[in-house]
Protein backbone atom coordinates (compact mmCIF):
# COMPACT_ATOMS: atom_id res chain seq x y z
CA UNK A 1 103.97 -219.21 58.42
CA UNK A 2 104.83 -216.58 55.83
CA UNK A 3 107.78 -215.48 55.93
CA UNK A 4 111.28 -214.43 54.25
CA UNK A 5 114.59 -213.15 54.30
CA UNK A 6 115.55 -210.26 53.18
CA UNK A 7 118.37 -209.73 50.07
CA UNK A 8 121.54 -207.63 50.43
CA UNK A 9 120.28 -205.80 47.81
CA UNK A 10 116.61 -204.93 49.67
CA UNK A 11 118.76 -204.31 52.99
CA UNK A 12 121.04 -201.74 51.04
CA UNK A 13 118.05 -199.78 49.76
CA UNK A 14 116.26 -200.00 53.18
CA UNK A 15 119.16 -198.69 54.97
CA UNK A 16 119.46 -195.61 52.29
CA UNK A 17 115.23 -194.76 53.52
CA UNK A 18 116.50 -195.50 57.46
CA UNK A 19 119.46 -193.01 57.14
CA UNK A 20 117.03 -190.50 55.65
CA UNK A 21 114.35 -190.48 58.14
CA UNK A 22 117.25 -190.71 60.77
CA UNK A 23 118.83 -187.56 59.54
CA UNK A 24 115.18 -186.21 60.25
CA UNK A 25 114.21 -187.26 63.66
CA UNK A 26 115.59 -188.35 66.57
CA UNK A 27 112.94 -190.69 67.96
CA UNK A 28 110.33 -192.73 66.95
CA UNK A 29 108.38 -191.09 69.41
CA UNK A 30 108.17 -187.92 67.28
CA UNK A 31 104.45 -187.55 65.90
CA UNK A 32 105.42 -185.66 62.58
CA UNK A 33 107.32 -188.76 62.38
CA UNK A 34 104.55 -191.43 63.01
CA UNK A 35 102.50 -189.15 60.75
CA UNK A 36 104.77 -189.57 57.90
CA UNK A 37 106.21 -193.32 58.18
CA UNK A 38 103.77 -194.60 55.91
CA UNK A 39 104.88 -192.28 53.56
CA UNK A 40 108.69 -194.09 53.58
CA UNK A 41 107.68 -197.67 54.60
CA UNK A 42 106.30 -197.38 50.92
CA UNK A 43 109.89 -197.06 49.47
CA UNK A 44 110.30 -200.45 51.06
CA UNK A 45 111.20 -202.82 48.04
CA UNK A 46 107.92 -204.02 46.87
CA UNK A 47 108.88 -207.96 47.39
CA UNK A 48 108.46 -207.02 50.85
CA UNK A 49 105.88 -204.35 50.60
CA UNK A 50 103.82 -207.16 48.52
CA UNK A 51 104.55 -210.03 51.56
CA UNK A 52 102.92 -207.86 53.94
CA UNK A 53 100.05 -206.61 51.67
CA UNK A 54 99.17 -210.33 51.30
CA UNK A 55 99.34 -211.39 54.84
CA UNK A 56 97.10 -208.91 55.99
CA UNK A 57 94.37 -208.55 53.13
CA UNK A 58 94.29 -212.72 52.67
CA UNK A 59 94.63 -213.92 56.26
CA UNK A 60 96.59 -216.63 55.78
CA UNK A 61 96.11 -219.40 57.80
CA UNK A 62 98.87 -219.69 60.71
CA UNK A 63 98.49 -215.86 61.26
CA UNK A 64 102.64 -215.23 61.46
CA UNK A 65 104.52 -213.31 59.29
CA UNK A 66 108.56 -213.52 59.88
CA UNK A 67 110.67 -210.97 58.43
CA UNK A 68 114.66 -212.03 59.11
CA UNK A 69 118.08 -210.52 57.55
CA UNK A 70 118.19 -207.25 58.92
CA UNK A 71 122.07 -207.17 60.84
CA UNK A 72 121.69 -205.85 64.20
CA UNK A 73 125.21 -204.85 65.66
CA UNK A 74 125.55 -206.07 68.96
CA UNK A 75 127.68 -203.57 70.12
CA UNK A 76 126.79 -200.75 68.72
CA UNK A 77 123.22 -200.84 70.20
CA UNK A 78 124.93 -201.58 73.84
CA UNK A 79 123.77 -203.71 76.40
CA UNK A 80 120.50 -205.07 77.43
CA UNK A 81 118.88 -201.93 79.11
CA UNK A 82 118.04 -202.87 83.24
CA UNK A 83 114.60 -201.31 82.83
CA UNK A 84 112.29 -199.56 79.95
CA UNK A 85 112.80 -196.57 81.76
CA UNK A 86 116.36 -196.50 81.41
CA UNK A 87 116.36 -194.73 78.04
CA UNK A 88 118.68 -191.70 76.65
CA UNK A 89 117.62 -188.96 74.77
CA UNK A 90 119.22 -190.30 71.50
CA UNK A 91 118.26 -194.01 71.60
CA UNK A 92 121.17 -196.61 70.39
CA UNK A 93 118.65 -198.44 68.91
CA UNK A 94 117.50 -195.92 67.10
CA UNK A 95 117.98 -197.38 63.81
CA UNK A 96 116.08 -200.29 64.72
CA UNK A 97 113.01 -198.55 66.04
CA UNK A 98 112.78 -197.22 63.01
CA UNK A 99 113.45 -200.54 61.07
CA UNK A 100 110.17 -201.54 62.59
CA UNK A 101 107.69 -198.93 62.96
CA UNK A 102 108.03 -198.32 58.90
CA UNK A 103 107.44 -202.28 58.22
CA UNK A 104 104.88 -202.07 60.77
CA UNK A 105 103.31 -199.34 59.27
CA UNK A 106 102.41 -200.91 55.79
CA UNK A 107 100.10 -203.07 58.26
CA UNK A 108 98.10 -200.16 59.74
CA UNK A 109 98.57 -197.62 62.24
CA UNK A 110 101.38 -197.68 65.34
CA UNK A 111 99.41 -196.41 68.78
CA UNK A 112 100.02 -196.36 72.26
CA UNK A 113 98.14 -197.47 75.52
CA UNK A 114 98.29 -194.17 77.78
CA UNK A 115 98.46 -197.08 81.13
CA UNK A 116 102.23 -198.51 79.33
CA UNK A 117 105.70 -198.48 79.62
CA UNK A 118 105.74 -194.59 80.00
CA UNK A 119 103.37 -193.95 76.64
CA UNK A 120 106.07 -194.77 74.43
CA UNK A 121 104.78 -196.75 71.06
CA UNK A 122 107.93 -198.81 71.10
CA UNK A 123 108.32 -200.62 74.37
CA UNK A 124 111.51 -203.04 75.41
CA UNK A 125 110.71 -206.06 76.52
CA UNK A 126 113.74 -207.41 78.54
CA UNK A 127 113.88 -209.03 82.14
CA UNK A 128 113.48 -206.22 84.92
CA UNK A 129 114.49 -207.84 88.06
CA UNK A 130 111.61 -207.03 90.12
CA UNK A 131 109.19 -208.62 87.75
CA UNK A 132 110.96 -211.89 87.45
CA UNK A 133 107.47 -213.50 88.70
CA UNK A 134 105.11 -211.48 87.30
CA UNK A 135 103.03 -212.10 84.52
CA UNK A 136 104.13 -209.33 82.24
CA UNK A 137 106.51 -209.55 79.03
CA UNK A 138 109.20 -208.30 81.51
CA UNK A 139 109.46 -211.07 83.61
CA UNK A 140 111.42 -214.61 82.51
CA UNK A 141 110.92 -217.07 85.93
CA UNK A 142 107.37 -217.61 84.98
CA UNK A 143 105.77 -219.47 81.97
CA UNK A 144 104.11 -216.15 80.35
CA UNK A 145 100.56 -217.62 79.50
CA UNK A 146 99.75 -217.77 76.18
CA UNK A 147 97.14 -214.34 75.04
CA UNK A 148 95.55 -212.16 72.92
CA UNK A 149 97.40 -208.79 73.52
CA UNK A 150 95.57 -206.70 75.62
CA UNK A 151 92.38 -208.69 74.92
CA UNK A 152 90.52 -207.05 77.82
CA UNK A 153 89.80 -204.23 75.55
CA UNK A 154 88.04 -203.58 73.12
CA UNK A 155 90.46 -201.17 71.06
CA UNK A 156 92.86 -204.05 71.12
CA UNK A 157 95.41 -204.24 68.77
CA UNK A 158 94.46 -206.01 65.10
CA UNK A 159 98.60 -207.00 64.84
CA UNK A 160 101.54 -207.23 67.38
CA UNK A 161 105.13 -206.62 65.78
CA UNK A 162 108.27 -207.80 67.82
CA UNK A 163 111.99 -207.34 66.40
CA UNK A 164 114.83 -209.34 68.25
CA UNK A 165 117.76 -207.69 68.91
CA UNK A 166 119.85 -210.07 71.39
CA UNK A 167 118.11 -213.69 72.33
CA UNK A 168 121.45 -215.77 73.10
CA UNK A 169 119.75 -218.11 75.39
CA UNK A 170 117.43 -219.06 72.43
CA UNK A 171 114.09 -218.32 74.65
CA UNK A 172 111.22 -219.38 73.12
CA UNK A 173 107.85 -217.18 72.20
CA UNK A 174 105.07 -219.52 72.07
CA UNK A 175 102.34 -219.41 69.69
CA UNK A 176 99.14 -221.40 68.47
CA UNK A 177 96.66 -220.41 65.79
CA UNK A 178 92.86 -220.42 66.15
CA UNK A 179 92.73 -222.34 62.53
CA UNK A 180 94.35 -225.10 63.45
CA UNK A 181 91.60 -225.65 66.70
CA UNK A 182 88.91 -228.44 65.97
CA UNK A 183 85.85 -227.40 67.73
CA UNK A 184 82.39 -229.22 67.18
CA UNK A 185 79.44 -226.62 66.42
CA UNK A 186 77.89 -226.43 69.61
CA UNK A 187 81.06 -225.60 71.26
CA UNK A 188 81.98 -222.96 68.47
CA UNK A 189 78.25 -221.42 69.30
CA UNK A 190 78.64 -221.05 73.21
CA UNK A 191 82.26 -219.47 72.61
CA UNK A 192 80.37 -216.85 69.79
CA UNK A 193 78.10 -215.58 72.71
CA UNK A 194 78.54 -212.86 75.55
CA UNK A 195 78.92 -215.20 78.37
CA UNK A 196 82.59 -214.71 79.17
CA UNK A 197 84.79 -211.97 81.09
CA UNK A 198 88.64 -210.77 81.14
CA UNK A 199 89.89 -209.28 83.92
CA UNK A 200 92.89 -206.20 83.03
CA UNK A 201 96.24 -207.95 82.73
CA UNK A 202 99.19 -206.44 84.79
CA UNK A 203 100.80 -204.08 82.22
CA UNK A 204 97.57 -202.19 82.50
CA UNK A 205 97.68 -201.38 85.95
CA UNK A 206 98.28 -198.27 88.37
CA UNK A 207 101.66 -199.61 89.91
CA UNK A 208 102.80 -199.21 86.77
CA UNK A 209 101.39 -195.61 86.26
CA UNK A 210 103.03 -193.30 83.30
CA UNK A 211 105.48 -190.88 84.82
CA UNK A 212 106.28 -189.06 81.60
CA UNK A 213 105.67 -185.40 80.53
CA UNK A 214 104.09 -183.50 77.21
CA UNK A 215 100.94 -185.08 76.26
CA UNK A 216 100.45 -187.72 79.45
CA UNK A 217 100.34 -184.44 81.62
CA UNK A 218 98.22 -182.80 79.58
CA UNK A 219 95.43 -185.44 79.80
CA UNK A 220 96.03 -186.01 83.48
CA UNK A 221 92.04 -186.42 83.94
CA UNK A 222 91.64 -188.77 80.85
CA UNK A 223 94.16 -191.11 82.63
CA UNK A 224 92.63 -191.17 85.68
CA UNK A 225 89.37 -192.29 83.62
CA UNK A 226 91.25 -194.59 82.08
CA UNK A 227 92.35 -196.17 85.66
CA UNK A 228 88.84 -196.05 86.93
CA UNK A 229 87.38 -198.18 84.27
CA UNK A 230 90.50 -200.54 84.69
CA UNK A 231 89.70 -201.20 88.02
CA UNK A 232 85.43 -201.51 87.29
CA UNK A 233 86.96 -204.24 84.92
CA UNK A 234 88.98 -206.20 87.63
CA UNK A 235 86.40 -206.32 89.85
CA UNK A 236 83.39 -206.28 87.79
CA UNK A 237 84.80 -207.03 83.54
CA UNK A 238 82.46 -206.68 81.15
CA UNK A 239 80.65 -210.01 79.38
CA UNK A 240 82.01 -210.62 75.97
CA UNK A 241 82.59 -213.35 73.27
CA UNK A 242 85.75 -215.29 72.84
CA UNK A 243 84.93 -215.84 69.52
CA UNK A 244 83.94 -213.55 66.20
CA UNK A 245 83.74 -213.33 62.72
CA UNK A 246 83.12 -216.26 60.36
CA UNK A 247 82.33 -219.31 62.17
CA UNK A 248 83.86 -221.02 59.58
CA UNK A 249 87.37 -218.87 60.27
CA UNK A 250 86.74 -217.05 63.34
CA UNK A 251 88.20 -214.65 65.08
CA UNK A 252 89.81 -214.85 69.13
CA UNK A 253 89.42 -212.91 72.26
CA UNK A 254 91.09 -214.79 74.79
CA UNK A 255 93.87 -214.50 78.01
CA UNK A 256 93.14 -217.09 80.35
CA UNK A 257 95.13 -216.33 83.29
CA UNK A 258 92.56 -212.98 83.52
CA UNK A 259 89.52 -215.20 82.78
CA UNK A 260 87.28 -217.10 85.42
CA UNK A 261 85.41 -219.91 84.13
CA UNK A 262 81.49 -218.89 84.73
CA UNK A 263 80.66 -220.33 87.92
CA UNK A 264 76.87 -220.00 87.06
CA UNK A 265 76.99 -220.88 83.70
CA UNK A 266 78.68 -224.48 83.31
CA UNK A 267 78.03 -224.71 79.40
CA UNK A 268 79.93 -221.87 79.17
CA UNK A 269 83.09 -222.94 80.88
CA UNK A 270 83.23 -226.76 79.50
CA UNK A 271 83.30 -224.35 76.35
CA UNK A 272 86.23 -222.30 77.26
CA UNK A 273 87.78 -225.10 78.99
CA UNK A 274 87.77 -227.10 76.09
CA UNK A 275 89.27 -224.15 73.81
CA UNK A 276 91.72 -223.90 76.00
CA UNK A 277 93.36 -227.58 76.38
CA UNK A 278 92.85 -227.56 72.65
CA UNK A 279 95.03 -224.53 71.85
CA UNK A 280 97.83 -225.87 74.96
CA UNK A 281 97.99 -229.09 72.38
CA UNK A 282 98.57 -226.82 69.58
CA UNK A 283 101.15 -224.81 71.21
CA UNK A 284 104.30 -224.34 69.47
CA UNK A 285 107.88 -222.45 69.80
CA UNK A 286 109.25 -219.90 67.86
CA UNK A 287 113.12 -218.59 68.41
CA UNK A 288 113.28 -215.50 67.21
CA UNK A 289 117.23 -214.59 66.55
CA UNK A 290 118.72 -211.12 65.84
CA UNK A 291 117.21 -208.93 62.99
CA UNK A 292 113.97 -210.98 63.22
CA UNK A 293 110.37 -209.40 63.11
CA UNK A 294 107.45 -211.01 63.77
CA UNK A 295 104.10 -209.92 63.01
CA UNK A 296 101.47 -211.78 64.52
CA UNK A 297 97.43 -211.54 63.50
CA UNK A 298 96.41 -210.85 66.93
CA UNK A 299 93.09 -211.50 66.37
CA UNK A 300 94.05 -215.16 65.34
CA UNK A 301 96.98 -215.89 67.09
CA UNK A 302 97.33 -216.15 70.71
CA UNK A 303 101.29 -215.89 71.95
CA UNK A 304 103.27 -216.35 75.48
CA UNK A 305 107.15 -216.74 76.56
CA UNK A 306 109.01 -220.16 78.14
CA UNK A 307 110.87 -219.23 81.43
CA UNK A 308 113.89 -217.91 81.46
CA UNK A 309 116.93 -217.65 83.88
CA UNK A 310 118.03 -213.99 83.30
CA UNK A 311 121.42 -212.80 84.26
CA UNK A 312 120.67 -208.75 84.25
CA UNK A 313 124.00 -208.35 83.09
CA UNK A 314 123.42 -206.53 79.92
CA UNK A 315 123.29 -210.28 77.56
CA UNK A 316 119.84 -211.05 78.38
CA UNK A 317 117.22 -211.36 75.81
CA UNK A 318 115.93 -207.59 74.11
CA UNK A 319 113.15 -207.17 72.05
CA UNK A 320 111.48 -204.19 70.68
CA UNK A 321 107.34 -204.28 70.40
CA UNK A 322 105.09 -202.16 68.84
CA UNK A 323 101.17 -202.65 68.92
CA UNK A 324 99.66 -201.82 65.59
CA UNK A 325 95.63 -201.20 64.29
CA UNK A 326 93.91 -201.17 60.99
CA UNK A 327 91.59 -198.48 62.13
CA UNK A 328 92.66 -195.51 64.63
CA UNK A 329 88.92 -194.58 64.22
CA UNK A 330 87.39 -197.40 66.52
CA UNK A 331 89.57 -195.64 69.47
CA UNK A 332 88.55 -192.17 68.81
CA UNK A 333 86.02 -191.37 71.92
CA UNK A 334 89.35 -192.83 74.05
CA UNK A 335 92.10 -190.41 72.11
CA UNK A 336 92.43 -186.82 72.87
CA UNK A 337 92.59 -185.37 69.39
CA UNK A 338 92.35 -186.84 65.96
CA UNK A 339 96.00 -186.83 65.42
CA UNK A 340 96.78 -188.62 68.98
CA UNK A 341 97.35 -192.53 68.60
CA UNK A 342 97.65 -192.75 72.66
CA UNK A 343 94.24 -194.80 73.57
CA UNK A 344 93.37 -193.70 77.72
């Protein structure tokens, strides 16, 4: 895994850039803001500038980068929200937000999925008490199976960014890398063909419907597209490839609790079945503590969540995600305008 800690020195000139752009705007959700943050996550020392640079032009093998030393104050960002949609208009966490859309902007571009958390590009993940058995990020009495984010479309996102801001029970985010799977050649050439199909996971879906004004009203009929061809894909997906790229390295397309094993094609699932127990035997944890951001390849690594008994008190486990591409151009028939990063 690549990954460092970051000086006093680096922290004291980040936090001079983070009180700048602060004094600008007053969310993340601002798009002159998103415009711009590549322009300031390039004031980021260049230790740290040249850590990311390096994990996403070479590909290093595990596919992790973790970024820890940033001091989160406990109190000042407040308790552990109930719900995502229990946000003020001046977000405590404001700082932080910010913290991690600029480092995760020297990987590519931040979007949005116009079917998420209210079309906000920074979403909380934190148990809501109604989804305590669901398979979604907000839940903590299941196992969440390990994934590809969003790996039912095709305009998924190339990296996944998470910052910790409370994690006192010490729950674990589990993650396996596609490079350290052993797969013979014929198995590695049924998994590189179109003979596989994954259903729409559940943060995709119509109960969970955007509520939110400006631009989600705006494109009221591109929404209701966008819920049309989710439910085509749940009853009908489309046939794709679980694996890309190099044979050699390749690439991974994969969320198994949305995939059925081809009844009519048994070469097909001993394939996926095979990938599968292989990656469960590579499975490992990783504890991410305050001030930590991971970045994972999401092409290459595949990530899930141990259970978790959640209190809902306002201690529980908070993280802040952001989904991030190298290329906003692969989405543009399913944006709005050029300058829109919500995907419908």
């Amino acid at each position: 895994m690549y990954k460092t800690s970051i000086s006093d020195g680096e922290l004291e000139s980040i936090d001079q850039i983070l009180t700048e752009v602060i004094s600008k705007y007053d969310s993340v959700e601002d798009s002159e803001f998103l415009k711009d943050a590549h322009l300031y996550a390039h004031e980021f020392p260049r230790r740290l500038r040249s850590l990311l640079n390096d994990f996403k032009m070479l590909e290093p093998a595990p596919g992790l980068c973790l970024i820890s030393g940033y001091k989160v104050d406990g109190q000042k960002i407040g308790r552990t929200p109930s719900h995502w949609q229990n946000r003020s208009s001046l977000s405590p966490t404001l700082r932080e937000e910010v913290f991690l859309i600029l480092f995760g902007s020297l990987l590519g571009e931040v979007f949005a999925w116009s079917m998420q958390q209210n079309v906000y590009f920074i979403h909380d993940i934190l148990p809501i008490k109604e989804h305590a058995n669901e398979q979604l990020g907000t839940g903590c009495e299941q196992i969440l199976w390990w994934h590809n984010e969003d790996a039912f479309h095709p305009c998924r996102g190339d990296y996944l960014a998470m910052m910790c801001l409370r994690n006192p029970d010490d729950v674990a985010t589990t993650i396996a890398s596609i490079n350290a799977i052993e797969l013979d050649d014929r198995l590695i050439n049924l998994l590189f063909e179109q003979r596989f199909s994954i259903r729409p996971d559940e943060s995709h879906l119509g109960k969970n419907k955007a509520t939110r004004g400006g631009e989600q009203l705006e494109n009221e009929r591109s929404l209701e597209a966008a819920y049309q061809w989710i439910d085509q894909q749940r009853e009908k997906p489309d046939r794709l490839a679980v694996l890309s790229g190099d044979r050699k390295s390749p690439y991974i397309r994969i969320d198994p609790y949305f995939m059925d094993p081809p009844e009519d094609d048994a070469e097909a699932a001993y394939a996926l079945n095979t990938l599968i127990r292989s990656i469960d035997e590579h499975l490992s944890n990783l504890i991410l503590t305050p001030g930590d951001i991971v970045f994972i390849d999401n092409f290459r690594v595949v990530h899930g969540r141990r259970p978790f008994h959640a209190r809902y008190d306002g201690t529980d486990r908070w993280l802040k995600r952001i989904n991030i591409t190298r290329d906003l151009r692969k989405s543009r028939s399913l944006r709005p305008s050029v300058s829109s990063r919500i995907i419908y």
